[in-house]
N, C-alpha and C. Protein backbone atom coordinates (compact mmCIF):
# COMPACT_ATOMS: atom_id res chain seq x y z
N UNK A 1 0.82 -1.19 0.00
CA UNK A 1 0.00 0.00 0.00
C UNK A 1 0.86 1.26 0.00
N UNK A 2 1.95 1.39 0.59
CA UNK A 2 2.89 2.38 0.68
C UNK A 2 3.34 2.51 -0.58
N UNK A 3 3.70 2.04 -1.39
CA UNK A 3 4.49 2.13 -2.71
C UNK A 3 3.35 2.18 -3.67
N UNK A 4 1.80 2.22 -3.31
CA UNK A 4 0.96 2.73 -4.17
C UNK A 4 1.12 4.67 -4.45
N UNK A 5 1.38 5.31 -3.15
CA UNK A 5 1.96 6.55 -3.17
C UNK A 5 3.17 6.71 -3.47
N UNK A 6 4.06 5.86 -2.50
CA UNK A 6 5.88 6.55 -2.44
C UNK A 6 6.46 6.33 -3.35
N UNK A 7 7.55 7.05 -3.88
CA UNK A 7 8.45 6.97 -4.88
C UNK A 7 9.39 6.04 -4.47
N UNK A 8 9.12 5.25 -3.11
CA UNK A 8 10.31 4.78 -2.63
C UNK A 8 9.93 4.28 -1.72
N UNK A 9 10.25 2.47 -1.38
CA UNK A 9 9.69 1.97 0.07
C UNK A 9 10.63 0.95 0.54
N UNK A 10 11.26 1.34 1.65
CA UNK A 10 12.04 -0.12 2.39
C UNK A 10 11.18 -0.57 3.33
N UNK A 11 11.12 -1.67 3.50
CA UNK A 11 10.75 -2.67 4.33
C UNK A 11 11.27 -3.41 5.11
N UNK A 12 11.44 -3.29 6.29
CA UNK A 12 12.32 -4.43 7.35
C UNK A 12 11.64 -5.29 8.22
N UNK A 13 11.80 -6.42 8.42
CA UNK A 13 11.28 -7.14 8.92
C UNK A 13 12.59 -8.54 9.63
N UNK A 14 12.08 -8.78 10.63
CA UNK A 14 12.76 -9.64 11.77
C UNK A 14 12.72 -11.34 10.88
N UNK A 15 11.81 -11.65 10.22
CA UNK A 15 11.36 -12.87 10.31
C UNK A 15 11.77 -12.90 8.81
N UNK A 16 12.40 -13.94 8.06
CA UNK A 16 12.89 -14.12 6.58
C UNK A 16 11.76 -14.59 5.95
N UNK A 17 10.63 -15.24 6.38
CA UNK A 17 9.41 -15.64 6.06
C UNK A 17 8.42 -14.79 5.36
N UNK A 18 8.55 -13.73 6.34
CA UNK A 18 7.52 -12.59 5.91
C UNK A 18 8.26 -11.29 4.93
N UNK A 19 9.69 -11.47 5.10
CA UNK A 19 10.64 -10.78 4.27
C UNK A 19 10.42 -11.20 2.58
N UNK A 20 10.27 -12.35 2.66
CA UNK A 20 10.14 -13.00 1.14
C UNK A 20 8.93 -12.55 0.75
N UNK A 21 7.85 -12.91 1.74
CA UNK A 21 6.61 -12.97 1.51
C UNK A 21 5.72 -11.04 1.00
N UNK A 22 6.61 -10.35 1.83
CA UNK A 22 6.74 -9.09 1.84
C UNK A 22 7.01 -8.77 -0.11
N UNK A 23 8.01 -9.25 -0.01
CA UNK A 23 8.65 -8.94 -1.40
C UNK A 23 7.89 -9.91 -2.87
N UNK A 24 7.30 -10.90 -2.45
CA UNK A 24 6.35 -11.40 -3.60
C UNK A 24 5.16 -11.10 -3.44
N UNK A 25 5.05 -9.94 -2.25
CA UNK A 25 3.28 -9.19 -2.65
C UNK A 25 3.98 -7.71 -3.40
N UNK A 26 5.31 -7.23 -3.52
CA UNK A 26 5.48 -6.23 -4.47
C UNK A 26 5.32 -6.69 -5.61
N UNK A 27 5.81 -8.00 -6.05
CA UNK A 27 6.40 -8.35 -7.18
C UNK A 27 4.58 -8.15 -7.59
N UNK A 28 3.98 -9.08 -6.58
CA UNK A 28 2.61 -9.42 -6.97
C UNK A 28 1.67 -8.48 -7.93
N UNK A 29 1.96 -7.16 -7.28
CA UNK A 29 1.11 -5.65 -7.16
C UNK A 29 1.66 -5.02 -8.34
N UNK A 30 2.57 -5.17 -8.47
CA UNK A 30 3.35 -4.22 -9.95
C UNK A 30 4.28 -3.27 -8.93
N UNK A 31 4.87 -3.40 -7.80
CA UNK A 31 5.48 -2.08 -7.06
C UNK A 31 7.01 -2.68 -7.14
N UNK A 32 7.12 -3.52 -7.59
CA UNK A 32 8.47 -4.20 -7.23
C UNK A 32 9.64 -3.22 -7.60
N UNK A 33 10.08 -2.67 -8.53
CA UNK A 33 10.43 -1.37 -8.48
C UNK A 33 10.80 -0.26 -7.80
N UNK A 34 9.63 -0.26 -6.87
CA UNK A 34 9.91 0.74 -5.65
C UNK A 34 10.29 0.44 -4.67
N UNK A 35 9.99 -1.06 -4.15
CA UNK A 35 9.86 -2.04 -3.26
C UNK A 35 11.50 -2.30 -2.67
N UNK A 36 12.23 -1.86 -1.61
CA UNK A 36 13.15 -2.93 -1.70
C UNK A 36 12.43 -3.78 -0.05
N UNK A 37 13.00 -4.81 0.31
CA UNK A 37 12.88 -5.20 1.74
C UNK A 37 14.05 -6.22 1.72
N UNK A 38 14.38 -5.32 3.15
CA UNK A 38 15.62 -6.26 3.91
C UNK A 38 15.04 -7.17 5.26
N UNK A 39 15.82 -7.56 5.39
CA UNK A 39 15.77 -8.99 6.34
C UNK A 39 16.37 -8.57 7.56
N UNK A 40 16.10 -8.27 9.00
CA UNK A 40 16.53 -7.61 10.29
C UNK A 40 16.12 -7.14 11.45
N UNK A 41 16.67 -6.51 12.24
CA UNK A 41 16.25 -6.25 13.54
C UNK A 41 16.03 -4.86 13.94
N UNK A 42 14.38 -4.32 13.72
CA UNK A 42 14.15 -2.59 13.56
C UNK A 42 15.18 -2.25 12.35
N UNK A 43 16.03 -1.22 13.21
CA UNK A 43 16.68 -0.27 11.80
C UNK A 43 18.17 -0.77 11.86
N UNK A 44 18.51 -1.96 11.92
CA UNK A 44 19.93 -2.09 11.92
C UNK A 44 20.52 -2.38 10.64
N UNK A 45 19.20 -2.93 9.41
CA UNK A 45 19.67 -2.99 8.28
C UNK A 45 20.12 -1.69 7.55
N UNK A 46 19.67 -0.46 8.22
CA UNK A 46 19.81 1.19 7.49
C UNK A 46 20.88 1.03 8.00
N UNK A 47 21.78 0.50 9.34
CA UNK A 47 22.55 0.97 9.66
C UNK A 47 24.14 0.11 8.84
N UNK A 48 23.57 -0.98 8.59
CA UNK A 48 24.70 -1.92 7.75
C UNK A 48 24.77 -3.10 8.51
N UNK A 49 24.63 -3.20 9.71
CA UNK A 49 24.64 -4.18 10.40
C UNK A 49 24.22 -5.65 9.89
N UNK A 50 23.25 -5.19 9.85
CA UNK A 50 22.89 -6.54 8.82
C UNK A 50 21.69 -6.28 7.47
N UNK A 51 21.23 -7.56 7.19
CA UNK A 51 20.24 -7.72 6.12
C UNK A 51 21.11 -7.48 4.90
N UNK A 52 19.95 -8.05 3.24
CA UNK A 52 20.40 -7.62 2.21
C UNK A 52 18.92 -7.31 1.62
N UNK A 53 18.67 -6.96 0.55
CA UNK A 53 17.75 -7.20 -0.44
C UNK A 53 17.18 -8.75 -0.54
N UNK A 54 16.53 -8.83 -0.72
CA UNK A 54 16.16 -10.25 -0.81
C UNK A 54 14.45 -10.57 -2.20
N UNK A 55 15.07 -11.62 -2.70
CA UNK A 55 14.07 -11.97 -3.62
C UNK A 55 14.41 -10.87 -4.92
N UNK A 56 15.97 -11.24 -5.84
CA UNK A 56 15.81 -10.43 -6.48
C UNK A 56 14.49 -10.83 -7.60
N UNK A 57 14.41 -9.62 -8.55
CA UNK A 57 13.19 -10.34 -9.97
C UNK A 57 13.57 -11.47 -10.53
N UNK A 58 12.78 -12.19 -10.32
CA UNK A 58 13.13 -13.51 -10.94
C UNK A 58 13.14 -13.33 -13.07
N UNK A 59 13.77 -14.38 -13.77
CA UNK A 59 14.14 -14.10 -15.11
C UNK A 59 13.07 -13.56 -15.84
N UNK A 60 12.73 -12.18 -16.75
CA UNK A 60 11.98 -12.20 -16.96
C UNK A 60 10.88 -10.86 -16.75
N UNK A 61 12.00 -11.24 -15.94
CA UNK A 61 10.72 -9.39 -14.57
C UNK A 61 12.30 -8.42 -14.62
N UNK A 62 12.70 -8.31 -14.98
CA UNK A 62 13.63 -6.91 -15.02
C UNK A 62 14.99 -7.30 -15.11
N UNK A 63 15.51 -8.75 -15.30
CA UNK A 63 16.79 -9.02 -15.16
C UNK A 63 16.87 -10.04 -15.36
N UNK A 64 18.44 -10.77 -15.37
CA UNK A 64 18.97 -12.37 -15.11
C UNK A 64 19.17 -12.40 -13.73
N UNK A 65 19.81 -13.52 -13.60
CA UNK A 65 20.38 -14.60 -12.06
C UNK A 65 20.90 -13.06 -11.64
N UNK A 66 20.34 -13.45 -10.36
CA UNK A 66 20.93 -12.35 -9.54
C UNK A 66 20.93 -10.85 -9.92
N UNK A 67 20.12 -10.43 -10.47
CA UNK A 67 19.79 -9.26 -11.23
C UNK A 67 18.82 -8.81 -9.97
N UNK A 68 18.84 -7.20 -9.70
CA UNK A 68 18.00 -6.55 -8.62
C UNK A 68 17.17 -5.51 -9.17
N UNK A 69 15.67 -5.71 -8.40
CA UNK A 69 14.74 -4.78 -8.88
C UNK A 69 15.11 -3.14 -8.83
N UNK A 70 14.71 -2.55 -9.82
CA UNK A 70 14.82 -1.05 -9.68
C UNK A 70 13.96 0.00 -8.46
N UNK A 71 14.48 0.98 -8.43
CA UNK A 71 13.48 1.71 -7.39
C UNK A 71 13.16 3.13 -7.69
N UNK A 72 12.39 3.90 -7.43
CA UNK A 72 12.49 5.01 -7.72
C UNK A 72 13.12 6.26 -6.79
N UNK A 73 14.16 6.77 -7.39
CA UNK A 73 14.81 8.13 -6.26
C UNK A 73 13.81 8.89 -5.97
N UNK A 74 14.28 9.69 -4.75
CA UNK A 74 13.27 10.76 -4.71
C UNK A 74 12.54 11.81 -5.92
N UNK A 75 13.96 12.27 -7.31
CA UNK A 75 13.60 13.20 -7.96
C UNK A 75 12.80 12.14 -9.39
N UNK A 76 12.54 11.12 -8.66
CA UNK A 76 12.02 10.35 -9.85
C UNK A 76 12.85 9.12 -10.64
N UNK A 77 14.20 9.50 -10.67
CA UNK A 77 15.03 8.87 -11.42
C UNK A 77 14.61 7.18 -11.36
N UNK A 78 15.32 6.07 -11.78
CA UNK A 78 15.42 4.67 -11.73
C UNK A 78 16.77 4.48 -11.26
N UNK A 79 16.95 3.44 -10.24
CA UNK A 79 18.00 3.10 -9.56
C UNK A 79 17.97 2.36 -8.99
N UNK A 80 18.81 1.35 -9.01
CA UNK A 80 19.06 -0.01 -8.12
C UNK A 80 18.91 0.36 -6.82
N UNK A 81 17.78 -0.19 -6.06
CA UNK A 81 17.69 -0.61 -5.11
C UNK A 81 19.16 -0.80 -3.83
N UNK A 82 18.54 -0.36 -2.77
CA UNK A 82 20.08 -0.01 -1.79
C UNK A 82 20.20 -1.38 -1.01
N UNK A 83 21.64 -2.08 -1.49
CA UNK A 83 22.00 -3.00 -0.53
C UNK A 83 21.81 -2.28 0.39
N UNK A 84 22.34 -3.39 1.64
CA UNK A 84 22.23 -2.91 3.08
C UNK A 84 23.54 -2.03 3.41
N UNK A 85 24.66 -2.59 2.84
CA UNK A 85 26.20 -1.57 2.71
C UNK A 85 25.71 -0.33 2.16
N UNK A 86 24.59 -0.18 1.35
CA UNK A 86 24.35 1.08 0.71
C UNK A 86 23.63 2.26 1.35
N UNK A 87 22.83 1.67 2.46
CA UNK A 87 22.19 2.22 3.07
C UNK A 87 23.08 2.82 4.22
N UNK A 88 22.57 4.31 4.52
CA UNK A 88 23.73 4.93 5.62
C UNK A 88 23.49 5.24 6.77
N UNK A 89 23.88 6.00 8.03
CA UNK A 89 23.02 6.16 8.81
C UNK A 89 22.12 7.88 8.62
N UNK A 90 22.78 8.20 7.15
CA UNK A 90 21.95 9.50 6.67
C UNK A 90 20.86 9.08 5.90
N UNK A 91 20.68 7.96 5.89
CA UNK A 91 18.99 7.67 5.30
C UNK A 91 17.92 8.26 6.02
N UNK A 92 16.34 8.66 5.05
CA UNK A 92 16.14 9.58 5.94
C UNK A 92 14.40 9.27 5.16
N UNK A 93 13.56 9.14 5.94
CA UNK A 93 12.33 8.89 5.43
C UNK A 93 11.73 9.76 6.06
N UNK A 94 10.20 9.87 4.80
CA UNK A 94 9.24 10.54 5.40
C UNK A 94 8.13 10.97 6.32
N UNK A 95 7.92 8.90 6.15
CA UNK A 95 7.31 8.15 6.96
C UNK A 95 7.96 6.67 7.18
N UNK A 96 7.65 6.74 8.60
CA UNK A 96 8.32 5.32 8.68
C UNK A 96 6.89 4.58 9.62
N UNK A 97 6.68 3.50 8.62
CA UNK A 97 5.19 3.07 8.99
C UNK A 97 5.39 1.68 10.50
N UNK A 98 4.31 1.69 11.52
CA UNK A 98 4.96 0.87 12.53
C UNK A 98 3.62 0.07 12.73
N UNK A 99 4.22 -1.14 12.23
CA UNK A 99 2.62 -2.03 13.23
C UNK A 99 3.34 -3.09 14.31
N UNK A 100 3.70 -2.64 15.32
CA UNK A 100 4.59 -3.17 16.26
C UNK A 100 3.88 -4.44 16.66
N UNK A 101 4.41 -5.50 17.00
CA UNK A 101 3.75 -6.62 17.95
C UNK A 101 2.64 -6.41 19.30
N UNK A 102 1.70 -6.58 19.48
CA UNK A 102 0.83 -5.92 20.61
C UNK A 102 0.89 -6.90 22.25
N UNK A 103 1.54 -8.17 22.23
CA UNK A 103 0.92 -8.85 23.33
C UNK A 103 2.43 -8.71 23.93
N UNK A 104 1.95 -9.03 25.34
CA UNK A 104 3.30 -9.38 26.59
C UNK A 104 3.14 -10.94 26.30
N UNK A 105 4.47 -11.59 26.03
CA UNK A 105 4.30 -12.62 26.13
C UNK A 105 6.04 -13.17 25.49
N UNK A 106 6.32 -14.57 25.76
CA UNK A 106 7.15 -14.79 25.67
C UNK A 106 8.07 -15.15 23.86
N UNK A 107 9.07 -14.40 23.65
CA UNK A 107 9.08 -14.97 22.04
C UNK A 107 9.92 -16.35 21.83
N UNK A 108 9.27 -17.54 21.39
CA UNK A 108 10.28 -18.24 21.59
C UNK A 108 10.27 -18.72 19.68
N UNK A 109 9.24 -17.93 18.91
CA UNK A 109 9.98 -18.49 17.73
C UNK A 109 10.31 -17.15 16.71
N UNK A 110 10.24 -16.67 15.08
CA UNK A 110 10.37 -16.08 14.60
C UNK A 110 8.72 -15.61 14.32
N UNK A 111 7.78 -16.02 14.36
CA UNK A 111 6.26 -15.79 14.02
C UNK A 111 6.21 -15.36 15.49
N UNK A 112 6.59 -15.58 16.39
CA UNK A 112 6.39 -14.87 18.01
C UNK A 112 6.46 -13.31 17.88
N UNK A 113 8.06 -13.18 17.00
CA UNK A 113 8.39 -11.77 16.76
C UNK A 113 7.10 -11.00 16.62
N UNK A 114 5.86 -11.57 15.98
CA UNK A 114 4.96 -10.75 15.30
C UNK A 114 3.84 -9.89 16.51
N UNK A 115 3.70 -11.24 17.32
CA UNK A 115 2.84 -10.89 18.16
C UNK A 115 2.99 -10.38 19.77
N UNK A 116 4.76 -10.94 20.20
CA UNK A 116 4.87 -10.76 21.77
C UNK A 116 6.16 -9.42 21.33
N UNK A 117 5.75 -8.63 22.83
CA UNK A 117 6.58 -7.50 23.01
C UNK A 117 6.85 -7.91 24.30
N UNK A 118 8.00 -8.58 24.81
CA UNK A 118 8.30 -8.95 26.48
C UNK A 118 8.41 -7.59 26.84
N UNK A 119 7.65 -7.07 28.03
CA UNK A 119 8.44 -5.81 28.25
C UNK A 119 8.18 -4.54 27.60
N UNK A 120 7.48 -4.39 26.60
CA UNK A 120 7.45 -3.48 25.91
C UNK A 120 8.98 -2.81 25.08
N UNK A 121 9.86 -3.96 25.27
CA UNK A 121 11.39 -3.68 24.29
C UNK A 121 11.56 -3.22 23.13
N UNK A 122 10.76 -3.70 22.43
CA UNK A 122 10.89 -3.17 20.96
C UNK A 122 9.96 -1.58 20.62
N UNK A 123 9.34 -1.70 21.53
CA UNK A 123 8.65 -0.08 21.95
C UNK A 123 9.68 0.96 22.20
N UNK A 124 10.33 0.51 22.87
CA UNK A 124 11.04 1.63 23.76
C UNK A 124 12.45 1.88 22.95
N UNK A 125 12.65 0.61 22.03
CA UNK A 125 13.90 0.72 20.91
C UNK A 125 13.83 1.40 19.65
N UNK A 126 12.35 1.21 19.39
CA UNK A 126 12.15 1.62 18.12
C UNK A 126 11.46 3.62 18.68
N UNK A 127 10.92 3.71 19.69
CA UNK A 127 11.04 5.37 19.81
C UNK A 127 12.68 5.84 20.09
N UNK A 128 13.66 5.17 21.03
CA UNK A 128 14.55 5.64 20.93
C UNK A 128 15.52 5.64 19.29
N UNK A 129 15.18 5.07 18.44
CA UNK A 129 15.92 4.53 17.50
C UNK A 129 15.53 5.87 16.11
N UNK A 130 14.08 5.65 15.84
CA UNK A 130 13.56 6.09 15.27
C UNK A 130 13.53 7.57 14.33
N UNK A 131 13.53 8.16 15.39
CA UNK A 131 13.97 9.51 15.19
C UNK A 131 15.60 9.98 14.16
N UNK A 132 16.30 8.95 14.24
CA UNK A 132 17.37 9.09 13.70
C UNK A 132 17.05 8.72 11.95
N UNK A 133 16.40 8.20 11.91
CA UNK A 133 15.86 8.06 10.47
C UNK A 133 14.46 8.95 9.76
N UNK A 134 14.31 9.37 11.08
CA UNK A 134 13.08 10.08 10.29
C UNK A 134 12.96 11.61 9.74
N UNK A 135 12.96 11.72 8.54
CA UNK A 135 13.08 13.54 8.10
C UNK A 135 12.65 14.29 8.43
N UNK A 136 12.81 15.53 8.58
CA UNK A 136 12.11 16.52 9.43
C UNK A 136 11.00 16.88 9.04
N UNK A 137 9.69 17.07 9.69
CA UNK A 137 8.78 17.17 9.40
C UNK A 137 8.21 15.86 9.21
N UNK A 138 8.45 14.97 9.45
CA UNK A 138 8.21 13.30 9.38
C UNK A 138 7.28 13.27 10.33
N UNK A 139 6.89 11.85 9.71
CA UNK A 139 5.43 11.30 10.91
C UNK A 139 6.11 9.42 11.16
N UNK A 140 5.06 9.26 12.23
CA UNK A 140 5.40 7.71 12.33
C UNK A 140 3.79 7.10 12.41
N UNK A 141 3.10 6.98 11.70
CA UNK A 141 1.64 6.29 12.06
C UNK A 141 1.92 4.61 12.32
N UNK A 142 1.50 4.35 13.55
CA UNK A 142 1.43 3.38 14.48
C UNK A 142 -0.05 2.63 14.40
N UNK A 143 -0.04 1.82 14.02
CA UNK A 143 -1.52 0.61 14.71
C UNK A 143 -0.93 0.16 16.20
N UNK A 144 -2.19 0.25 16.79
CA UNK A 144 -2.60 -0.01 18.19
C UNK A 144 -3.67 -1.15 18.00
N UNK A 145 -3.81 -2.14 19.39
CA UNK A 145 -5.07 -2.89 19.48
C UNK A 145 -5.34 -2.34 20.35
N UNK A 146 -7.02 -2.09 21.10
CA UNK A 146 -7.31 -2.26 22.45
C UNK A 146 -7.24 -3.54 23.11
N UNK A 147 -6.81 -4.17 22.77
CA UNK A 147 -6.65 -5.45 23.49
C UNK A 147 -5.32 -5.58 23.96
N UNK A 148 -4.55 -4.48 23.76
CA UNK A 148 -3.11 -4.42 24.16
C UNK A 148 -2.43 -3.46 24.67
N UNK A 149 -3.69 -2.59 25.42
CA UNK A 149 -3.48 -1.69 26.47
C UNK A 149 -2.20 -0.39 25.74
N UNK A 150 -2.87 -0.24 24.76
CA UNK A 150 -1.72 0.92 23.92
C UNK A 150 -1.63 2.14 24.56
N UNK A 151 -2.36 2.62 25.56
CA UNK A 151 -1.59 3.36 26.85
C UNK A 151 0.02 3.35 26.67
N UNK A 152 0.33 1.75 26.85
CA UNK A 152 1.88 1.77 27.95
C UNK A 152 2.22 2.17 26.28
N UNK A 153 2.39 1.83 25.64
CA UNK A 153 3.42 1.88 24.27
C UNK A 153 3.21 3.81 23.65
N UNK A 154 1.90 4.12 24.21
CA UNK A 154 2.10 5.68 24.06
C UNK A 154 2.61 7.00 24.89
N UNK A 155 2.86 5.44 26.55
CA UNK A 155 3.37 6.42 27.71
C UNK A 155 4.79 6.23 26.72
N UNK A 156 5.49 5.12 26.72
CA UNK A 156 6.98 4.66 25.79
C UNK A 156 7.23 6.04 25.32
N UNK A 157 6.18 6.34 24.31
CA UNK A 157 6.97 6.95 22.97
C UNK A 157 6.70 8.54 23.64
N UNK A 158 5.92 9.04 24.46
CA UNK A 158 5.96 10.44 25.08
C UNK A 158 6.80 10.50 25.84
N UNK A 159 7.69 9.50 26.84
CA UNK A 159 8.90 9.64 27.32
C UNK A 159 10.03 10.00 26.75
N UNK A 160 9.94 9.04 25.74
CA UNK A 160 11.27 9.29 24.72
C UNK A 160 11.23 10.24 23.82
N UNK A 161 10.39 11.36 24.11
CA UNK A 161 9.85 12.79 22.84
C UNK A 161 9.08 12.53 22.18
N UNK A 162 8.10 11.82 22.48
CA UNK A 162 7.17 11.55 21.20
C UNK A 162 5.48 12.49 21.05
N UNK A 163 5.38 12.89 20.40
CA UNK A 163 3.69 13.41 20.38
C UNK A 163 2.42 12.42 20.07
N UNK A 164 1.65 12.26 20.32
CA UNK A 164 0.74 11.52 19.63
C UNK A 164 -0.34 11.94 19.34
N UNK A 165 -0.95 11.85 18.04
CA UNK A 165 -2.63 11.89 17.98
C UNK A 165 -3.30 10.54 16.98
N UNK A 166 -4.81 10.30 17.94
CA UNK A 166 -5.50 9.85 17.20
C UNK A 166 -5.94 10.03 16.26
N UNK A 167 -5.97 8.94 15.19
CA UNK A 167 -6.44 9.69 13.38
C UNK A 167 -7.55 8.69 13.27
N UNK A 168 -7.42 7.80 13.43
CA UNK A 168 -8.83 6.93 13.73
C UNK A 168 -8.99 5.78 14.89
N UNK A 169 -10.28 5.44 14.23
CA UNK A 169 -10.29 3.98 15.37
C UNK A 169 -11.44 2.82 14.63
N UNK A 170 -10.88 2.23 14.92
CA UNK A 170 -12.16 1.05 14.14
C UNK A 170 -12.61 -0.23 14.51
N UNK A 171 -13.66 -0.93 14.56
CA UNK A 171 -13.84 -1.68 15.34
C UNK A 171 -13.59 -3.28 14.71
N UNK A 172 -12.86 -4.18 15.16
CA UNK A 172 -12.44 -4.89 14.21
C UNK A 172 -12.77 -6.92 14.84
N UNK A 173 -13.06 -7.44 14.39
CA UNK A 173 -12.96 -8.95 15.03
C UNK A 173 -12.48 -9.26 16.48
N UNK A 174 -13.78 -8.31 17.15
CA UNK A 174 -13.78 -8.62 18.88
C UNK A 174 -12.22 -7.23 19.32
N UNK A 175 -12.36 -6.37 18.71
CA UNK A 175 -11.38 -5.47 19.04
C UNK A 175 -11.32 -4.47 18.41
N UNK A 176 -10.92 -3.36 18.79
CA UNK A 176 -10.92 -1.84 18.69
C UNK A 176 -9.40 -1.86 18.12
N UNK A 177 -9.00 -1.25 16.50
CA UNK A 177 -8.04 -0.62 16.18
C UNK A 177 -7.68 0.62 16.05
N UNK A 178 -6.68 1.24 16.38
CA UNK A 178 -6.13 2.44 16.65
C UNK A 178 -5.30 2.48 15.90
N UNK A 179 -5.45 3.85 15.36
CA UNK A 179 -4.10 4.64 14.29
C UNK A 179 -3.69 5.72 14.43
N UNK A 180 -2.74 5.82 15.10
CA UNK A 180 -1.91 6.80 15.80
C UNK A 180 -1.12 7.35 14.94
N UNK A 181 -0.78 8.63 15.05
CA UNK A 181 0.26 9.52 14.20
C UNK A 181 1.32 10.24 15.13
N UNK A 182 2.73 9.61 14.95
CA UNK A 182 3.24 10.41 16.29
C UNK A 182 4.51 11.18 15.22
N UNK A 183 4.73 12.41 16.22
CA UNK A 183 6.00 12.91 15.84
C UNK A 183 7.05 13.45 16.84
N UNK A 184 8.10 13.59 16.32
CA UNK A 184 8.67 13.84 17.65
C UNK A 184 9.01 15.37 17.92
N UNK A 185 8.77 15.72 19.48
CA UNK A 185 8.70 16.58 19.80
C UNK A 185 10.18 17.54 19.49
């Protein structure tokens, strides 16, 4: 949905499952192009640490073996897609979209990643983290459940400078969703 607007969309994700899976709903959509997604932990792939591109176009769709989808620059141009070496810590988005994991609970596999926040950790990493990637004048729109007491994850992000407002709410399969727009103060 993001790369139906942006000239430009990375994607990171913890789990290689949903990384692939991520990247054959671009291919799917016609966005592949804009699309890159790396494989990692929050923003450590911007930082080099890890991840690559993954799922280049298979033969056919924009290239041979090992051939990588194009993306679009900001001023429009076409350009290979940013390894993870390519990416700096001056990368700098407009929006950086967050549907964080909602439950306390223990992670003991890679599909856990999706749903348990022990602690609220990845809350409190990704407001401290965040800001370093995000352009000025940037937003971060957040999904919330009510079933997951999004209080604590909005006390999180107002500690660490964060603003928040509600932009909607909706009522969804035995639960109330929330879409939060935060920026930092």
């Amino acid at each position: 949905m993001a790369a139906a607007t942006a000239a430009r969309v990375v994607g990171i994700d913890i789990n290689p499952e949903a990384a692939r899976l991520a990247r054959e709903n671009a291919i799917a959509n016609g966005v592949a192009e804009r699309v890159t997604v790396l494989e990692g932990d929050l923003f450590a792939p911007l930082r080099g640490e890890s991840g690559a591109p993954l799922l280049p176009l298979p033969r056919g769709e924009g290239g041979g073996e090992g051939a990588s989808p194009v993306a679009c620059g900001a001023e429009g141009t076409l350009t290979r897609p940013p390894a993870a070496g390519d990416l700096s810590p001056r990368e700098r988005f407009d929006v950086i979209l967050l549907n964080p994991p909602y439950l306390e609970g223990r992670v003991r596999s890679l599909l856990d990643h999706a749903m348990f926040d022990p602690g609220r950790r990845l809350h409190r990493r990704f407001f401290a983290e965040a800001g370093e990637f995000l352009a000025p004048g940037g937003c971060v729109p957040m999904v919330c459940s009510s079933v997951a007491e999004p209080r604590q994850a909005l006390a999180i992000g107002d500690e660490l400078g964060w603003d928040a407002f509600l932009v909607r709410r909706k009522r969804a399969w035995g639960e109330t969703l929330l879409l939060y727009r935060l920026t930092p103060r």
